[in-house]
Protein backbone atom coordinates (compact mmCIF):
# COMPACT_ATOMS: atom_id res chain seq x y z
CA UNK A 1 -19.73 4.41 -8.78
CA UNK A 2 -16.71 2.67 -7.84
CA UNK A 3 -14.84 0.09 -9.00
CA UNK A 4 -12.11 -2.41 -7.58
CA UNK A 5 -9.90 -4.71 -9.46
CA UNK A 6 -7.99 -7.47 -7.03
CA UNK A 7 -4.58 -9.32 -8.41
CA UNK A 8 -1.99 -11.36 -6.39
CA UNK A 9 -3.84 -14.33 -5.66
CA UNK A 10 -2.75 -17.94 -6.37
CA UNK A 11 -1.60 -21.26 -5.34
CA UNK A 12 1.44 -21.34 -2.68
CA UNK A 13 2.89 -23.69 -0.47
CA UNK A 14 2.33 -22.79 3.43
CA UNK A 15 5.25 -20.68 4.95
CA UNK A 16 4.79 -19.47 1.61
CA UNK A 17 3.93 -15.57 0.66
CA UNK A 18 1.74 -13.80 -1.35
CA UNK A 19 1.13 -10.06 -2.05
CA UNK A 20 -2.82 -8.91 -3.37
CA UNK A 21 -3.58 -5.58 -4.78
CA UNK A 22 -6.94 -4.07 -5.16
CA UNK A 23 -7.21 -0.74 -7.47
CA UNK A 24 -9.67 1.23 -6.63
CA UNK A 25 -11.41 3.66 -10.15
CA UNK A 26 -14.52 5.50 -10.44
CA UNK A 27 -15.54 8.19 -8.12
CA UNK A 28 -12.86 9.74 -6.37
CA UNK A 29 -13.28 9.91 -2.64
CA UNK A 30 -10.79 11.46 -0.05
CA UNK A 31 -12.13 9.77 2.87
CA UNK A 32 -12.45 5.99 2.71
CA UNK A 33 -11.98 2.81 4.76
CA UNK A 34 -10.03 0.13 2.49
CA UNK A 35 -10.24 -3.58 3.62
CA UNK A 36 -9.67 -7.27 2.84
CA UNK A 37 -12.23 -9.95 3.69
CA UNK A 38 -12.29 -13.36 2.86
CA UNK A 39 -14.26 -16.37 2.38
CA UNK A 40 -13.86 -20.30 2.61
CA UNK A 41 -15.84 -22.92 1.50
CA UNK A 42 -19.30 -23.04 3.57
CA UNK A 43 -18.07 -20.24 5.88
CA UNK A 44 -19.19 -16.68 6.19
CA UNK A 45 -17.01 -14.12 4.63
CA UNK A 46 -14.76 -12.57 7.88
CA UNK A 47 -12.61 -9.43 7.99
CA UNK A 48 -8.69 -10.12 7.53
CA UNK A 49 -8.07 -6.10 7.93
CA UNK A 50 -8.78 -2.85 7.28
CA UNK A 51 -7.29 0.85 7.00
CA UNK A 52 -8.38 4.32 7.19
CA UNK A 53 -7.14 6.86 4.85
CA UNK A 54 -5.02 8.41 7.74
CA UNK A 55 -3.53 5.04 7.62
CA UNK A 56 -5.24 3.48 10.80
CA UNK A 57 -5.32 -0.20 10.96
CA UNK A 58 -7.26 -3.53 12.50
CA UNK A 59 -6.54 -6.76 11.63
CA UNK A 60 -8.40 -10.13 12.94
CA UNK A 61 -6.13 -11.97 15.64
CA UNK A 62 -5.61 -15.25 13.03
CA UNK A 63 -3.68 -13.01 10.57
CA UNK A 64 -2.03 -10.70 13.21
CA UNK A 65 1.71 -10.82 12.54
CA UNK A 66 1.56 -12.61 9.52
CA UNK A 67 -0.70 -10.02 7.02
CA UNK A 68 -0.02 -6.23 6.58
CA UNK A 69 -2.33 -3.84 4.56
CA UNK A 70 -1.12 -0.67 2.99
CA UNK A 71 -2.29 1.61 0.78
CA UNK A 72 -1.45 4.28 -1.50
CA UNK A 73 -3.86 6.74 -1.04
CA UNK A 74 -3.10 8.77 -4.46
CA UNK A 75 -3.40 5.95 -6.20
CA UNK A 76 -6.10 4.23 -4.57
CA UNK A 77 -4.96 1.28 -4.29
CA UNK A 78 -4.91 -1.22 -1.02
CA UNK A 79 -2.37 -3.89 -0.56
CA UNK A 80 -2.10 -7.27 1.88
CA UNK A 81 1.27 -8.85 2.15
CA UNK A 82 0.54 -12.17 3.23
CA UNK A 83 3.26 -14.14 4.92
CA UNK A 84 3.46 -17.47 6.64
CA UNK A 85 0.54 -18.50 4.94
CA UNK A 86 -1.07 -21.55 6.53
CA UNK A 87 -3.74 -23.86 4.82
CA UNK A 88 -6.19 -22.55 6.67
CA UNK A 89 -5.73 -19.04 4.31
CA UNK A 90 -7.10 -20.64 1.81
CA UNK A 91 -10.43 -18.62 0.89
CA UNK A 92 -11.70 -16.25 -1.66
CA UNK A 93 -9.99 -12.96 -0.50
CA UNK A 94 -12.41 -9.65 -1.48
CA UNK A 95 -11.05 -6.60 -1.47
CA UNK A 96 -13.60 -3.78 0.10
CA UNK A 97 -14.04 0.25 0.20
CA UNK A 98 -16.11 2.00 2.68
CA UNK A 99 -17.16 5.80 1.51
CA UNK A 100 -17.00 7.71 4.14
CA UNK A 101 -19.17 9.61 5.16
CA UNK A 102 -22.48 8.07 3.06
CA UNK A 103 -20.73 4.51 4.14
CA UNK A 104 -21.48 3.24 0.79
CA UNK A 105 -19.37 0.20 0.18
CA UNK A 106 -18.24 -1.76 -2.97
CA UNK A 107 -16.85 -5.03 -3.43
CA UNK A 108 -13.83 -5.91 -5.73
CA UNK A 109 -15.13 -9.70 -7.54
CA UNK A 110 -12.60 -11.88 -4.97
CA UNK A 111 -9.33 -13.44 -5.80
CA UNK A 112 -8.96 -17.13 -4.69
CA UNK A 113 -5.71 -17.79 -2.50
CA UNK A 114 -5.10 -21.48 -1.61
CA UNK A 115 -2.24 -22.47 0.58
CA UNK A 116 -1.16 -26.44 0.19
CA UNK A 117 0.44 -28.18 3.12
């Protein structure tokens, strides 16, 4: 079993920044995929990004150049620096982990980001 505690989120103004962090306990696991999704009000949760344990990464096109995941891999933890937020960030932002290679995946319990304008 895994488990994943978000922090960072919060109220900001846009052009503002914000920095989550999602630790990652439980099972250990070597080989993982470590993402952020999010979800606004009456719209399906979307993938912001993700990244491999060899440090691969994907974002979605709306957050390209603005958001950056990282990780620590010894610590298990997963990171999205968020800047130039816009008001159209605002969402529930859920931190995920993909086992690799059963693909079993966990959910962290979401961290609510809104951006005023």
């Amino acid at each position: 079993q895994v488990q994943l505690v978000e922090s960072g989120g919060g109220l900001v103004q846009a052009g503002g920044s914000l920095r989550l962090s999602c630790a990652a306990s439980g099972s250990t696991f070597s080989n993982n995929v470590m993402g952020w999704y999010r979800q606004a009000p009456g719209k399906q949760r979307e993938l912001v990004a993700i990244i491999s344990s060899g440090g691969n990464s994907n974002y979605a096109d709306s957050v390209k150049g603005r958001f950056t995941i990282s990780r620590d891999v010894a610590k298990n933890t997963v990171y999205l620096q968020m800047n130039s937020l816009k008001p159209e960030d605002t969402a529930v932002y859920y931190c995920e982990v993909t086992v690799i290679p059963s693909y079993t995946v966990y959910w962290g319990q979401g961290t609510q980001v809104t951006v005023s304008s």
